[in-house]
C-alpha atoms as a PDB file:
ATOM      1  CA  UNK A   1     126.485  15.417  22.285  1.00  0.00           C
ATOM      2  CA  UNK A   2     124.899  14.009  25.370  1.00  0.00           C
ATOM      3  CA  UNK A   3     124.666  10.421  23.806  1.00  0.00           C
ATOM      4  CA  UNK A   4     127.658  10.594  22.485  1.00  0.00           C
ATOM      5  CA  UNK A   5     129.625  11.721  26.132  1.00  0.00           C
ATOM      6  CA  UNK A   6     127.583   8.829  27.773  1.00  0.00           C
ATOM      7  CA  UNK A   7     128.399   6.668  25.260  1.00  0.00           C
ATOM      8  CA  UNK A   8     131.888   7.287  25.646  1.00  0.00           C
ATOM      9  CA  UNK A   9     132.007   7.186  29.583  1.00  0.00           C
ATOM     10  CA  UNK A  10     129.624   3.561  28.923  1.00  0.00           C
ATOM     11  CA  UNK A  11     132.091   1.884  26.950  1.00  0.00           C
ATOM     12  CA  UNK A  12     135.308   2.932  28.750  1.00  0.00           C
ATOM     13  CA  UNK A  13     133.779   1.479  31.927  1.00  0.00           C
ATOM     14  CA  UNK A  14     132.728  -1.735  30.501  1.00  0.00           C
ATOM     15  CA  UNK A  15     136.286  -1.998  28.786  1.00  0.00           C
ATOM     16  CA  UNK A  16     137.478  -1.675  32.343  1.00  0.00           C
ATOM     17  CA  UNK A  17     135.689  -4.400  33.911  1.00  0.00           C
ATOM     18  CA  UNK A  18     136.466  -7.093  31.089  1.00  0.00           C
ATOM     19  CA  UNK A  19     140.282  -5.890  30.917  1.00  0.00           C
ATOM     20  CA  UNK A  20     142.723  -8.539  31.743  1.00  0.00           C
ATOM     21  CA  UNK A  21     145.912  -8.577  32.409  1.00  0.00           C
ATOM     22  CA  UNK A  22     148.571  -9.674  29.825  1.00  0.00           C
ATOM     23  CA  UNK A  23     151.067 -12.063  30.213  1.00  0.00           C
ATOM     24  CA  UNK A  24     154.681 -12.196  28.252  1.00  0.00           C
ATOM     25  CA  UNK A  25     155.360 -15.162  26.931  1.00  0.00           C
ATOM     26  CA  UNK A  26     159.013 -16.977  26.577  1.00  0.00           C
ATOM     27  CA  UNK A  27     159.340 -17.645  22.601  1.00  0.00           C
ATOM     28  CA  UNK A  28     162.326 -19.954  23.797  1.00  0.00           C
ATOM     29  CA  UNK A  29     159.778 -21.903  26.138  1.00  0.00           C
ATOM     30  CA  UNK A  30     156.469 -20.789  25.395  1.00  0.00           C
ATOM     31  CA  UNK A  31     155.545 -20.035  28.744  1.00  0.00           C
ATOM     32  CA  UNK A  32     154.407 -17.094  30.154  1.00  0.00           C
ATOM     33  CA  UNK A  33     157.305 -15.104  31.927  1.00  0.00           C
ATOM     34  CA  UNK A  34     155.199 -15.066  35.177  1.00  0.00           C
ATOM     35  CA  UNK A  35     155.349 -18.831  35.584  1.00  0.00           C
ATOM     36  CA  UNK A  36     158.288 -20.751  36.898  1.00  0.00           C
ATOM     37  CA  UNK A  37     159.721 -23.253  34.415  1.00  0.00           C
ATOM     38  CA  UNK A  38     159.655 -26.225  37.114  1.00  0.00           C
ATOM     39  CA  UNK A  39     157.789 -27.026  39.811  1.00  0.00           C
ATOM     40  CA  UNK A  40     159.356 -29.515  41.018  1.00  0.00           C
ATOM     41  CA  UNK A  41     161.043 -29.564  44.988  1.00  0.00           C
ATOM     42  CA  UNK A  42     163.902 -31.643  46.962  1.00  0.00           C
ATOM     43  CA  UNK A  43     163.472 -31.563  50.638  1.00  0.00           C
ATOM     44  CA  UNK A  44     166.371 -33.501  52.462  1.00  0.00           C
ATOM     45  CA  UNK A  45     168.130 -32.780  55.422  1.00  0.00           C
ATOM     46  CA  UNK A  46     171.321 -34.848  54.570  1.00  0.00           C
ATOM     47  CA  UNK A  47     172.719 -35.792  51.188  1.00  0.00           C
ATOM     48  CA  UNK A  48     172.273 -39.685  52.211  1.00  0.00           C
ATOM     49  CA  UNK A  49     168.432 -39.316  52.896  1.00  0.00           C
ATOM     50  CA  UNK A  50     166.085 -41.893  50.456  1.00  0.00           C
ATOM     51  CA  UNK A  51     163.918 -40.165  48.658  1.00  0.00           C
ATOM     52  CA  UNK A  52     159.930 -40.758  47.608  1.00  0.00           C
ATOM     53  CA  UNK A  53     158.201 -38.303  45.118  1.00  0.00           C
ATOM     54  CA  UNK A  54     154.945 -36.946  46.689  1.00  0.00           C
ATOM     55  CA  UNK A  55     152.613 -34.443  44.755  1.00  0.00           C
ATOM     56  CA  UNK A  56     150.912 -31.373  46.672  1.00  0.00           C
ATOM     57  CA  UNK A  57     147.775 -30.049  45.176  1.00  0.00           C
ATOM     58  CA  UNK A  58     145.469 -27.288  45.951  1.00  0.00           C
ATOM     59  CA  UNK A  59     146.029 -24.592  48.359  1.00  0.00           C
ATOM     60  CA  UNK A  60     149.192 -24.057  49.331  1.00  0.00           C
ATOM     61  CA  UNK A  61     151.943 -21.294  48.630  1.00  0.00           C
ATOM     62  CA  UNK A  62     153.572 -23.388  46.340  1.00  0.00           C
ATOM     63  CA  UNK A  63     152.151 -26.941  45.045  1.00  0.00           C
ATOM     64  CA  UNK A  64     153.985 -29.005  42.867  1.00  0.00           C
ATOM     65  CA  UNK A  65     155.951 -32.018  43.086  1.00  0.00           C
ATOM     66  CA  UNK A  66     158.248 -33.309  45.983  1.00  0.00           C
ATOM     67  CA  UNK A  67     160.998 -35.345  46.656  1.00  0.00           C
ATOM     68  CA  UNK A  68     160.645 -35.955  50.391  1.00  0.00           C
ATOM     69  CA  UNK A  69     163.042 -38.338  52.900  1.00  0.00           C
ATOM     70  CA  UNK A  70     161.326 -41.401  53.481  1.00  0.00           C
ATOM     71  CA  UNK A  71     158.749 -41.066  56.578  1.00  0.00           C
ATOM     72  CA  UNK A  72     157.821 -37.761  56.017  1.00  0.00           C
ATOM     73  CA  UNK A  73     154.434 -36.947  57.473  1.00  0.00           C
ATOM     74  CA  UNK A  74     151.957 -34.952  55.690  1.00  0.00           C
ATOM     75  CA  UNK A  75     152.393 -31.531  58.110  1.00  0.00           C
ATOM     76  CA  UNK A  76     155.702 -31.423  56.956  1.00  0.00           C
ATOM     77  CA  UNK A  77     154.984 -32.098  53.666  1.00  0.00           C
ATOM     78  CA  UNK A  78     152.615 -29.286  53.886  1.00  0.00           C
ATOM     79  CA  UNK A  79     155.008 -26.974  55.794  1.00  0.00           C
ATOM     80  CA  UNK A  80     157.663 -27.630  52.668  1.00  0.00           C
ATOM     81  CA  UNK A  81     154.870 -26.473  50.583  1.00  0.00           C
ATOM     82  CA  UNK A  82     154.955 -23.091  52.181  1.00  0.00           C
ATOM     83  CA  UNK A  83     152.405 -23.617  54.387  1.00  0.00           C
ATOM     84  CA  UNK A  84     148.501 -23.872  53.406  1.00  0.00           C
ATOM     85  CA  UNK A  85     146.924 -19.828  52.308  1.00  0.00           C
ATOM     86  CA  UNK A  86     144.571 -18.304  53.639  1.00  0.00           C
ATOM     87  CA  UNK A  87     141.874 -20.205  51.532  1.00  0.00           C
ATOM     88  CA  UNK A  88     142.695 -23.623  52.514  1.00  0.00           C
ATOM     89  CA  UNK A  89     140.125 -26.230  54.397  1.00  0.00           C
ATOM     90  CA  UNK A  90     142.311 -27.702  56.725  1.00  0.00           C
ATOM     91  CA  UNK A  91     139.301 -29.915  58.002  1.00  0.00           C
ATOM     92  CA  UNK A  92     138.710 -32.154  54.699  1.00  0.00           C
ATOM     93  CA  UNK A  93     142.598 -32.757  52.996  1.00  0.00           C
ATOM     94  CA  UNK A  94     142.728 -35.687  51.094  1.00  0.00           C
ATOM     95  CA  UNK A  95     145.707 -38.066  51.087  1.00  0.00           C
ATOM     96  CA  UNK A  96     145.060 -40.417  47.782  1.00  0.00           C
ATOM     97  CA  UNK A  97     147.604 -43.513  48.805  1.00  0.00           C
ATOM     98  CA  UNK A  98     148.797 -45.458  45.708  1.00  0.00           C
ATOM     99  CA  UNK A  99     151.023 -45.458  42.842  1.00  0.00           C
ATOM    100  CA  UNK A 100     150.548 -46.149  38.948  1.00  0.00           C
ATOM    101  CA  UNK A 101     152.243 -49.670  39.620  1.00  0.00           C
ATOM    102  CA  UNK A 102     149.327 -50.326  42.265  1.00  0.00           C
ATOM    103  CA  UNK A 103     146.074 -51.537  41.419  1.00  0.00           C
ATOM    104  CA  UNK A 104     144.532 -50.389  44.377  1.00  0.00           C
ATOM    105  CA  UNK A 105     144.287 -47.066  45.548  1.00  0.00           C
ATOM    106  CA  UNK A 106     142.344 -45.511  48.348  1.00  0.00           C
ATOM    107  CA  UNK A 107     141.697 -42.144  49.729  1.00  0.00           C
ATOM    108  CA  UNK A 108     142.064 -40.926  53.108  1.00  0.00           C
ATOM    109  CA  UNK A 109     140.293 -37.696  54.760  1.00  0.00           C
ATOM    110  CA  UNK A 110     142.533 -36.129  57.311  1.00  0.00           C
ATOM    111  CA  UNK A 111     141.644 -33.191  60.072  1.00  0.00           C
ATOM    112  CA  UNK A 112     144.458 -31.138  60.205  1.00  0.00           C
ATOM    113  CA  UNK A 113     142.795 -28.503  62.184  1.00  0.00           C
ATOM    114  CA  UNK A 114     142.511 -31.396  65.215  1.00  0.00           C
ATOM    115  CA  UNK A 115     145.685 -31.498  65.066  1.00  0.00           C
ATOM    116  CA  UNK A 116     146.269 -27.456  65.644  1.00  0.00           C
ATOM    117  CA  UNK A 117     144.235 -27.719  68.436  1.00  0.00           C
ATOM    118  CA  UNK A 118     145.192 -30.829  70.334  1.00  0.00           C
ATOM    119  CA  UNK A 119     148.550 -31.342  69.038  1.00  0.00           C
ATOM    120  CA  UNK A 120     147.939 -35.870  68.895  1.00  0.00           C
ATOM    121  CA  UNK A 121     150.521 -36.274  65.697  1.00  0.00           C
ATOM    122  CA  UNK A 122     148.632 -39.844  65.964  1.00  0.00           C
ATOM    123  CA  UNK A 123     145.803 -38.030  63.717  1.00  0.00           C
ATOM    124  CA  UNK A 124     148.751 -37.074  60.906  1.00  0.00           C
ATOM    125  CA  UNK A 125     149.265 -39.835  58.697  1.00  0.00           C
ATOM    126  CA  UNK A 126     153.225 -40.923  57.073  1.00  0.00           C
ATOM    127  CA  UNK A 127     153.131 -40.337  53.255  1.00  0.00           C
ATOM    128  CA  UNK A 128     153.978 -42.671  51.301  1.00  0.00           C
ATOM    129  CA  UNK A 129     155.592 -43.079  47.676  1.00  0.00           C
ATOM    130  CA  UNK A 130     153.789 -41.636  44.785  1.00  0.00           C
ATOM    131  CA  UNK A 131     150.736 -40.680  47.155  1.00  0.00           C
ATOM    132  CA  UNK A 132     149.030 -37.618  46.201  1.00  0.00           C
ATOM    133  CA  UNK A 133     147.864 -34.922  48.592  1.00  0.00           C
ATOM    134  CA  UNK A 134     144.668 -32.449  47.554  1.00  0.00           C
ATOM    135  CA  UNK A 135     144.091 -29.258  49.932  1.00  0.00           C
ATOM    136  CA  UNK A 136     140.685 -28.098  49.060  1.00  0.00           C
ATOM    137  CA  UNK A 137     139.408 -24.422  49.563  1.00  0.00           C
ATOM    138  CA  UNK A 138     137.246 -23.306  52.142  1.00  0.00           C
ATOM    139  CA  UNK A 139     133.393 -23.919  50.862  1.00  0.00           C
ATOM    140  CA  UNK A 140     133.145 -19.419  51.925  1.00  0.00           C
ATOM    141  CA  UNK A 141     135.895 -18.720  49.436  1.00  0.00           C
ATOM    142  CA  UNK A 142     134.579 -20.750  46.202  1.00  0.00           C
ATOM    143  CA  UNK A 143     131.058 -19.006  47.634  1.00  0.00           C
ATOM    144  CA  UNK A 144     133.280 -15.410  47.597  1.00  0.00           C
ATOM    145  CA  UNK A 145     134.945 -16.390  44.364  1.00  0.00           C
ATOM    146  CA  UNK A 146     131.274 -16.732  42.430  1.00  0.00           C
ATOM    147  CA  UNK A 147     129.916 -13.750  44.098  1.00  0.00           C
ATOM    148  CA  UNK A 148     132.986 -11.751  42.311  1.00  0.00           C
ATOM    149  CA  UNK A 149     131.060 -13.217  38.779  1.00  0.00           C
ATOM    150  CA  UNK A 150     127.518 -12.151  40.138  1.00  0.00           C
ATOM    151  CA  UNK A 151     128.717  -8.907  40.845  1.00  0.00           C
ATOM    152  CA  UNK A 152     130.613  -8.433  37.436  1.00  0.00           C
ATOM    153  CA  UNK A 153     126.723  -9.105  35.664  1.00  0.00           C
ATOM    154  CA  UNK A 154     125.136  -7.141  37.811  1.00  0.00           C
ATOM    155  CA  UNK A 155     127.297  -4.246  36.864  1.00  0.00           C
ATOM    156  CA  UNK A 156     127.009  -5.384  33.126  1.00  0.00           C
ATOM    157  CA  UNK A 157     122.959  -5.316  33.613  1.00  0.00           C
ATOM    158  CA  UNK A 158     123.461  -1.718  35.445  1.00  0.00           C
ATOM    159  CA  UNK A 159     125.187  -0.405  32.433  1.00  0.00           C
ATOM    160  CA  UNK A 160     122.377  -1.804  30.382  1.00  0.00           C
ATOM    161  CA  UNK A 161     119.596  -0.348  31.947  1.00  0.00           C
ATOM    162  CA  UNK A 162     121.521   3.287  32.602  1.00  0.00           C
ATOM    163  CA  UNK A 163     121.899   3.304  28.424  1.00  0.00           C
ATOM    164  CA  UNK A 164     118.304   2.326  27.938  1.00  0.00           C
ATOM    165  CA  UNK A 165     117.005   5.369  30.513  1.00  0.00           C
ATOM    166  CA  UNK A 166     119.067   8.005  28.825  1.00  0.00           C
ATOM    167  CA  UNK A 167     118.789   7.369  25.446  1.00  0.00           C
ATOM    168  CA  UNK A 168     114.725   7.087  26.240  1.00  0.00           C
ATOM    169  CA  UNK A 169     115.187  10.463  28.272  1.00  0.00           C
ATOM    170  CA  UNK A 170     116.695  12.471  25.607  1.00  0.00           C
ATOM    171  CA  UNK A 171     114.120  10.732  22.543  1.00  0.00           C
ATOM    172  CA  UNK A 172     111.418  12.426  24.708  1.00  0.00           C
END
């Protein structure tokens, strides 16, 4: 009775840490319902305002694709975004200037966080057309984000080794 109880109580637990969470998904669209069917924005502050198409990767509240006025620089870019989370590395965000047309394309690292404290817009670049902006994460939250996998083993190994000392306790 005692292996079967601990059996029971082993296998519930492990079901708990592999359970994910299921998604609906459109049959119309086949999307999941969670996800929004476009993410695609238009920023303009008049209805005459020329327009560029800018893409925001990475961490922000809501990346996607932009249509921005024309000399738009890449704070407010990032501030149409909804702002960068809390995982964002606001030292290292990479502006990728060039479009498919283009033959050359380069990329540029900017400092946003000299910005915060010194307030020099000189050290915020304009986008351009068709450039491409990348927020990475902060190196400590990729480093959190893999400890959440080490941790899920470890458990799995814990389970493993409570299973092998009971069922050798009770052959004994």
């Amino acid at each position: 009775m005692k292996k079967v109880t601990l059996f029971i109580f082993l296998y519930l637990l492990s079901v708990q840490l592999f359970a994910q969470e299921s998604q609906m998904i459109n049959s119309r669209t086949g999307r999941t319902a969670d996800r929004q069917a476009a993410s695609k924005y238009i920023l303009s502050a008049g209805g005459d305002a020329l327009l560029m198409t800018v893409k925001i990767w990475g961490e922000v509240t809501r990346p996607g694709l932009y249509d921005v006025p024309i000399g738009t620089d890449l704070i407010e870019l990032i501030s149409a975004a909804g702002g960068p989370n809390s995982r964002a590395n606001l030292s290292k965000i990479k502006v990728i200037h060039g479009s498919p047309d283009d033959e050359e394309s380069f990329v540029t690292t900017v400092n946003v966080k000299q910005y915060l404290t010194s307030g020099d817009l000189d050290k915020i670049p304009e986008i351009k057309p068709s450039d491409t902006i990348v927020v990475p994460v902060k190196p400590f939250s990729f480093f959190m984000t893999s400890l959440s996998w080490t941790q899920q083993i470890l458990s799995l190994f814990s389970i493993y080794t409570m299973i092998v000392y009971y069922t050798s306790r009770s052959s004994n």
